[in-house]
C-alpha atoms as a PDB file:
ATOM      1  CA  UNK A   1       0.000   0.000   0.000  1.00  0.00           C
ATOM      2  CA  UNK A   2       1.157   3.470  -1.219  1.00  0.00           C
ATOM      3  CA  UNK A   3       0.703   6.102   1.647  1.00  0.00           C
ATOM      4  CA  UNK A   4       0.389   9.907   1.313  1.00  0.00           C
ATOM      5  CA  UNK A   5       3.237  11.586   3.313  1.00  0.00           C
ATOM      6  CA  UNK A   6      -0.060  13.579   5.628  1.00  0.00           C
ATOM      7  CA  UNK A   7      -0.651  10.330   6.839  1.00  0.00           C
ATOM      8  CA  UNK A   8       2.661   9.228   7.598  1.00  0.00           C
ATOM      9  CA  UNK A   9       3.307  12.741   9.388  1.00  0.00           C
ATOM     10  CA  UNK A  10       0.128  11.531  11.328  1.00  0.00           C
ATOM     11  CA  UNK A  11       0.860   8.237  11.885  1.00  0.00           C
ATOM     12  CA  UNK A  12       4.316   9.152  13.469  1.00  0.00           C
ATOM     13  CA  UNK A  13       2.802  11.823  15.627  1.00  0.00           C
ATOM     14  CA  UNK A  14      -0.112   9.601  16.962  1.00  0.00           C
ATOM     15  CA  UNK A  15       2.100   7.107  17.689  1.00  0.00           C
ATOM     16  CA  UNK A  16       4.278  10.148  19.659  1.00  0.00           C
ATOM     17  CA  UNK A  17       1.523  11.365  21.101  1.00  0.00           C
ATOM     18  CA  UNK A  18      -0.218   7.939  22.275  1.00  0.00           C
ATOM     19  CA  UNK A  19       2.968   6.805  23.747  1.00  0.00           C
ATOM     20  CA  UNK A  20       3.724   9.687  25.751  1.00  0.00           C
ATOM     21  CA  UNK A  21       6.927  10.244  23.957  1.00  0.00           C
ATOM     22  CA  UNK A  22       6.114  13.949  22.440  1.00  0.00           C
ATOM     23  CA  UNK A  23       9.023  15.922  22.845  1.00  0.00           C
ATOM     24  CA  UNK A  24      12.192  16.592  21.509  1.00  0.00           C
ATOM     25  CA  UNK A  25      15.271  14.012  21.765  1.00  0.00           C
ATOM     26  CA  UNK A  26      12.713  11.263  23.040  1.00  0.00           C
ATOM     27  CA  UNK A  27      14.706   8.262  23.842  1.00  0.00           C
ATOM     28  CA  UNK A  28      13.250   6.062  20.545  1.00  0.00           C
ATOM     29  CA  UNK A  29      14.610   2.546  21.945  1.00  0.00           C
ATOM     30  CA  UNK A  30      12.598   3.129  24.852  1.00  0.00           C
ATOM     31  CA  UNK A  31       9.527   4.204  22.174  1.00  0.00           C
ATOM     32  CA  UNK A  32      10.306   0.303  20.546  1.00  0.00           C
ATOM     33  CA  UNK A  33      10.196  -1.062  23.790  1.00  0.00           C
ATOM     34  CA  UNK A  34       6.815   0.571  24.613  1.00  0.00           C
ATOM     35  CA  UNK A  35       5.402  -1.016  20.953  1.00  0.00           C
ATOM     36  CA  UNK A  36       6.930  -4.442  21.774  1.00  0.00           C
ATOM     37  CA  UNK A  37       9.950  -4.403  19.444  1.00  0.00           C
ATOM     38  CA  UNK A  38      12.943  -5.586  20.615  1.00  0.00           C
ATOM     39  CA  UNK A  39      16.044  -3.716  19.852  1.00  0.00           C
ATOM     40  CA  UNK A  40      19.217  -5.852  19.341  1.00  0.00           C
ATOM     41  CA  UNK A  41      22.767  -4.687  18.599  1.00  0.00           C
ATOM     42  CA  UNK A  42      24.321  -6.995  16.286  1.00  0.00           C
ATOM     43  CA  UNK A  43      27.251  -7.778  13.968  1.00  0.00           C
ATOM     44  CA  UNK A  44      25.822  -6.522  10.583  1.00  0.00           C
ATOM     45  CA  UNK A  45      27.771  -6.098   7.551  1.00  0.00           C
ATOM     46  CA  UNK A  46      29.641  -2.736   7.611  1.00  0.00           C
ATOM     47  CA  UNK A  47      26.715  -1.532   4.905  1.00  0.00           C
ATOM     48  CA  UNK A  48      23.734  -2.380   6.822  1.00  0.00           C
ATOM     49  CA  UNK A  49      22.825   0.430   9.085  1.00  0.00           C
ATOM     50  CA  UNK A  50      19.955  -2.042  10.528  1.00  0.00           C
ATOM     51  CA  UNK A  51      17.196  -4.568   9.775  1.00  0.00           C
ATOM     52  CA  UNK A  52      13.492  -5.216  10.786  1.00  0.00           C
ATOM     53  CA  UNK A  53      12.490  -8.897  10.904  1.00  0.00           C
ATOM     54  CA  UNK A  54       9.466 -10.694  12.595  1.00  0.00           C
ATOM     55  CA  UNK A  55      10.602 -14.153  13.716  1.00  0.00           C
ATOM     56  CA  UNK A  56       7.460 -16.061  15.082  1.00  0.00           C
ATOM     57  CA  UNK A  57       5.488 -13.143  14.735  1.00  0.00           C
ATOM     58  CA  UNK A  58       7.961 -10.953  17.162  1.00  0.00           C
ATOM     59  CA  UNK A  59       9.013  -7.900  15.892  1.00  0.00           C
ATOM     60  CA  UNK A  60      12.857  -6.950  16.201  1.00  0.00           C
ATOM     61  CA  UNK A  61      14.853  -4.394  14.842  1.00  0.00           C
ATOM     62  CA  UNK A  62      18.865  -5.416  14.779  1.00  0.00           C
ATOM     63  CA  UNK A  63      21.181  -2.376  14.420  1.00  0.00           C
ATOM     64  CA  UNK A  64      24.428  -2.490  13.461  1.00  0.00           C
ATOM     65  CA  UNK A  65      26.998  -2.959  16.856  1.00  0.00           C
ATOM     66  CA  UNK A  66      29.508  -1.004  15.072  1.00  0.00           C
ATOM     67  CA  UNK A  67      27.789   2.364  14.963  1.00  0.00           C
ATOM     68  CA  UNK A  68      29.128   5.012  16.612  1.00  0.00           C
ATOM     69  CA  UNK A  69      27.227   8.040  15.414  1.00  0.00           C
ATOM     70  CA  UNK A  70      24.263   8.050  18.038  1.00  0.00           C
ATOM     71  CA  UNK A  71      22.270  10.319  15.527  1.00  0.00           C
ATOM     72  CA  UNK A  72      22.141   7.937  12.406  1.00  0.00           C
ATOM     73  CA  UNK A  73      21.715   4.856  15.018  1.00  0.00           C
ATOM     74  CA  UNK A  74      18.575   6.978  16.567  1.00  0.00           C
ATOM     75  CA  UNK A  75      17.330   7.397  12.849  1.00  0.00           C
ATOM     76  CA  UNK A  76      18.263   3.569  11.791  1.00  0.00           C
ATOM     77  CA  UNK A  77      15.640   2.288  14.271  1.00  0.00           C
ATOM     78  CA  UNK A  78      12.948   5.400  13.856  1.00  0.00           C
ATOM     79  CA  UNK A  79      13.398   4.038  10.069  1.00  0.00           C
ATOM     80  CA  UNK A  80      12.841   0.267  11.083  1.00  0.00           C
ATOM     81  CA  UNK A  81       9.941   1.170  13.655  1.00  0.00           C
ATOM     82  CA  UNK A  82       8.479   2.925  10.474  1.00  0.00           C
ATOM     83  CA  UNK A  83       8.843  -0.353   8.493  1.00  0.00           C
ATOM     84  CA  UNK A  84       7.253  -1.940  11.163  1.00  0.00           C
ATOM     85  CA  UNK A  85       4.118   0.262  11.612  1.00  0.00           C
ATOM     86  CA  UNK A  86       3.740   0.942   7.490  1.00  0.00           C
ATOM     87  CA  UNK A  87       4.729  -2.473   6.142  1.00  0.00           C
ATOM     88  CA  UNK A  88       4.024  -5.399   8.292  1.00  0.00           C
ATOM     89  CA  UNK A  89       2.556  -7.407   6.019  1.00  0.00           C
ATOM     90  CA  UNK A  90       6.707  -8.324   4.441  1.00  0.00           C
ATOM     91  CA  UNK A  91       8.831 -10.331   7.128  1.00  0.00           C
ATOM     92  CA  UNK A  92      12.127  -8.686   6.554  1.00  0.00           C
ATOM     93  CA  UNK A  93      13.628  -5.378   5.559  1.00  0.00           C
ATOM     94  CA  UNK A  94      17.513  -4.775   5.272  1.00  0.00           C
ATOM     95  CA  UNK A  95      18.913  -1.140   5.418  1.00  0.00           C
ATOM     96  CA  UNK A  96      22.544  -0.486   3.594  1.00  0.00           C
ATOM     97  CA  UNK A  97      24.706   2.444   4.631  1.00  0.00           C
ATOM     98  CA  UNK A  98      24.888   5.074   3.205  1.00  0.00           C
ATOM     99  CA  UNK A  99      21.277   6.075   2.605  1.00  0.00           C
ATOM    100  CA  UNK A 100      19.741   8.943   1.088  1.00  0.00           C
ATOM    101  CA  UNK A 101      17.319  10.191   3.238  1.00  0.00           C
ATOM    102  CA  UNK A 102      14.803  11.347   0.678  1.00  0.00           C
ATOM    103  CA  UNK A 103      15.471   9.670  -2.442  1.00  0.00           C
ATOM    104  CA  UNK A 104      14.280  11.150  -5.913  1.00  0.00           C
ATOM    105  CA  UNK A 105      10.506  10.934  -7.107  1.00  0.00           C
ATOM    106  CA  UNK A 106      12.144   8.937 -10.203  1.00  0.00           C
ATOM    107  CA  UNK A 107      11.908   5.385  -7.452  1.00  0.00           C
ATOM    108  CA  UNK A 108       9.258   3.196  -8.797  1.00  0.00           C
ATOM    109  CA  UNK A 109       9.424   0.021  -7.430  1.00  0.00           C
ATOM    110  CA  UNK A 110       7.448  -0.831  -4.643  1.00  0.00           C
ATOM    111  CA  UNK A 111      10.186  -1.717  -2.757  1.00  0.00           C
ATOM    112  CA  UNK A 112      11.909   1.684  -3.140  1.00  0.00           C
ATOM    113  CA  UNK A 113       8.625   3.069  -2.108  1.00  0.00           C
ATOM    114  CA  UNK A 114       9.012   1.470   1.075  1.00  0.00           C
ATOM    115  CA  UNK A 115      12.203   2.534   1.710  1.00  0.00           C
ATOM    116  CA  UNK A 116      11.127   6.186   0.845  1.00  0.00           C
ATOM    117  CA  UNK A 117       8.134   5.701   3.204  1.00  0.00           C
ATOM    118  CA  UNK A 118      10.037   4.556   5.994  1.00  0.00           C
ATOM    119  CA  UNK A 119      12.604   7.228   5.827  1.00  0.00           C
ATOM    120  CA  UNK A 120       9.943   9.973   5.972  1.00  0.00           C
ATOM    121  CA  UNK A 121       8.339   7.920   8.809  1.00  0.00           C
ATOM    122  CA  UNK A 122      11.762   8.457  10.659  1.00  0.00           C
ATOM    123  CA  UNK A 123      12.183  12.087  10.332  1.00  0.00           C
ATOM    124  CA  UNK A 124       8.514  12.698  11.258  1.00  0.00           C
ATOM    125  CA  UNK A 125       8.923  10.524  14.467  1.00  0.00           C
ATOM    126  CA  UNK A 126      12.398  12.328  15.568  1.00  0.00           C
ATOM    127  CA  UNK A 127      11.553  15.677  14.449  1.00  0.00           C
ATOM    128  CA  UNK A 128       8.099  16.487  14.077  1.00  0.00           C
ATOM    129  CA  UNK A 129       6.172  19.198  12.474  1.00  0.00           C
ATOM    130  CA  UNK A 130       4.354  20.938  15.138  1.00  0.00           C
ATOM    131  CA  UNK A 131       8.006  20.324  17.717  1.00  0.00           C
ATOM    132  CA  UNK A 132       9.770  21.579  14.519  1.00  0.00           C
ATOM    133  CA  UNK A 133       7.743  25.037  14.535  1.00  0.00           C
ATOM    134  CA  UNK A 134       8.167  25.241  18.384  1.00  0.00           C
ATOM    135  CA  UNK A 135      11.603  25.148  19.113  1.00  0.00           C
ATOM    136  CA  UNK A 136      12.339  27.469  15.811  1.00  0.00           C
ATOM    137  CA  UNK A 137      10.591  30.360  18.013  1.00  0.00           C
ATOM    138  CA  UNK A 138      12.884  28.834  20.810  1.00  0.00           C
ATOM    139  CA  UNK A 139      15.873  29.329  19.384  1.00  0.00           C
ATOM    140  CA  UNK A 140      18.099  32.389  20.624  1.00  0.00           C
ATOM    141  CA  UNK A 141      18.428  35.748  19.108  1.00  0.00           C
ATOM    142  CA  UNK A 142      22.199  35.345  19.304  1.00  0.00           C
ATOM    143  CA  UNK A 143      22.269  31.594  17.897  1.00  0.00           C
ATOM    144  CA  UNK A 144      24.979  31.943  15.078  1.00  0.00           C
ATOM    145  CA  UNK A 145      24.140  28.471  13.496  1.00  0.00           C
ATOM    146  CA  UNK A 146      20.073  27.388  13.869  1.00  0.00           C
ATOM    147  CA  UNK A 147      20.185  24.597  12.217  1.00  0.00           C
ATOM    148  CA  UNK A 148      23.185  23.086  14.860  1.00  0.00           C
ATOM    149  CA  UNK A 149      21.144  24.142  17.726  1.00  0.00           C
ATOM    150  CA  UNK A 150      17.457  22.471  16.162  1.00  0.00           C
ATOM    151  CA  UNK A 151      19.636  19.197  15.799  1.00  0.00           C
ATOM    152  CA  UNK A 152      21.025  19.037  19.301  1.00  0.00           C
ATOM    153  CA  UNK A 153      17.331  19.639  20.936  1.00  0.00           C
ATOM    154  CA  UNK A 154      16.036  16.686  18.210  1.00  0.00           C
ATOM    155  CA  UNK A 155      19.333  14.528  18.750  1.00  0.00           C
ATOM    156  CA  UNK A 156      19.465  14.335  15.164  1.00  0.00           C
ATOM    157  CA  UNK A 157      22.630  15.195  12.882  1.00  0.00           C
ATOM    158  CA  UNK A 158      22.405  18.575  11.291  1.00  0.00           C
ATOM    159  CA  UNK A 159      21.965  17.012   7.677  1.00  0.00           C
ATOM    160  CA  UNK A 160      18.707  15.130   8.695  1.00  0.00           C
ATOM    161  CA  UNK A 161      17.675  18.330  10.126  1.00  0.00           C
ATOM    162  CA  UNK A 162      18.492  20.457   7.409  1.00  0.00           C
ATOM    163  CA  UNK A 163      16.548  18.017   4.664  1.00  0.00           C
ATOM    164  CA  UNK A 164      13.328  17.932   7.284  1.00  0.00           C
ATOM    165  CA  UNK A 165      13.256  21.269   7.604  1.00  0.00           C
ATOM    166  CA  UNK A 166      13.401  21.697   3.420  1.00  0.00           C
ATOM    167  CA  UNK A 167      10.731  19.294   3.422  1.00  0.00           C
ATOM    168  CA  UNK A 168       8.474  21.192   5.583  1.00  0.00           C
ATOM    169  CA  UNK A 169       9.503  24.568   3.532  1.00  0.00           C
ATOM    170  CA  UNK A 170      11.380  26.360   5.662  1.00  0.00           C
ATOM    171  CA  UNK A 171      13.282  28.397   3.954  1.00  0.00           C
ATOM    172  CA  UNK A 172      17.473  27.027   4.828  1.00  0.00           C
ATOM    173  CA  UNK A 173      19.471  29.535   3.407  1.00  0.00           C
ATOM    174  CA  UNK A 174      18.273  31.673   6.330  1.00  0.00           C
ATOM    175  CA  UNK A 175      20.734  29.768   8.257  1.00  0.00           C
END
């Protein structure tokens, strides 16, 4: 099933907002835990950021043990919890490094669809819209670099933040 990027936006805040986790730099392993999906480091090839399987119907998301950048593991499982809640009806999904966030419109196959899907799942769960527009009236008169101080209240590397905060239409090259 093809979903509209609206409902994805909602889906990721419901899920926020049913959860209790509806605030910036929400711990998201403790979100998987809340949904019943286990969270396993593992040894993963060094091109697979992560994977979502369900083995006997339990849902677990394996990230790759060897990641150091906190930021792109946070995003890894947002991605694989929005595999989970999107696309349950296929068993497995495996995530190479490194990803495009958004890919081009020009992806066709289903499968890239997905992938699309989850990613925008992800960056609505860690950053979303309505957080988005209330900690850019936050943000200090004398901040030199916005888009720096947005990713360390999201937890969130300053490239995911600056392609979520195109997506919405804020205009970047204020910053």
């Amino acid at each position: 099933m093809n979903y509209s990027y609206s409902y994805i936006e909602q889906k990721a805040e419901d899920v926020l907002i049913q959860n209790d986790f509806f605030y910036t730099g929400f711990d998201v392993k403790k979100l998987a835990k809340k949904l019943k999906v286990e969270v396993l480091p593992k040894k993963l090839d060094d091109d697979v950021a992560g994977l979502f399987v369900r083995i006997n119907d339990k849902p677990i998301i394996s990230i790759n043990q060897n990641q150091k950048n906190k930021s792109r593991e946070r995003f890894t499982i947002a991605h694989e919890l929005g595999h989970f809640l999107l696309h349950s009806n296929k068993p497995i999904f495996i995530d190479k490094n490194p990803k495009v966030m958004f890919r081009n419109n020009a992806s066709s196959s289903g499968e890239q669809l997905q992938e699309k899907e989850a990613n925008h799942f992800a960056a609505a769960l860690l950053m979303p819209k309505k957080l988005i527009k209330d900690e850019i009236d936050k943000i200090p008169y004398d901040t030199i670099n916005p888009i720096k101080y947005l990713s360390e209240q999201f937890k969130v590397s300053e490239q995911a933040m600056t392609f979520r905060l195109a997506n919405l239409g804020y205009d970047i090259g204020l910053y």
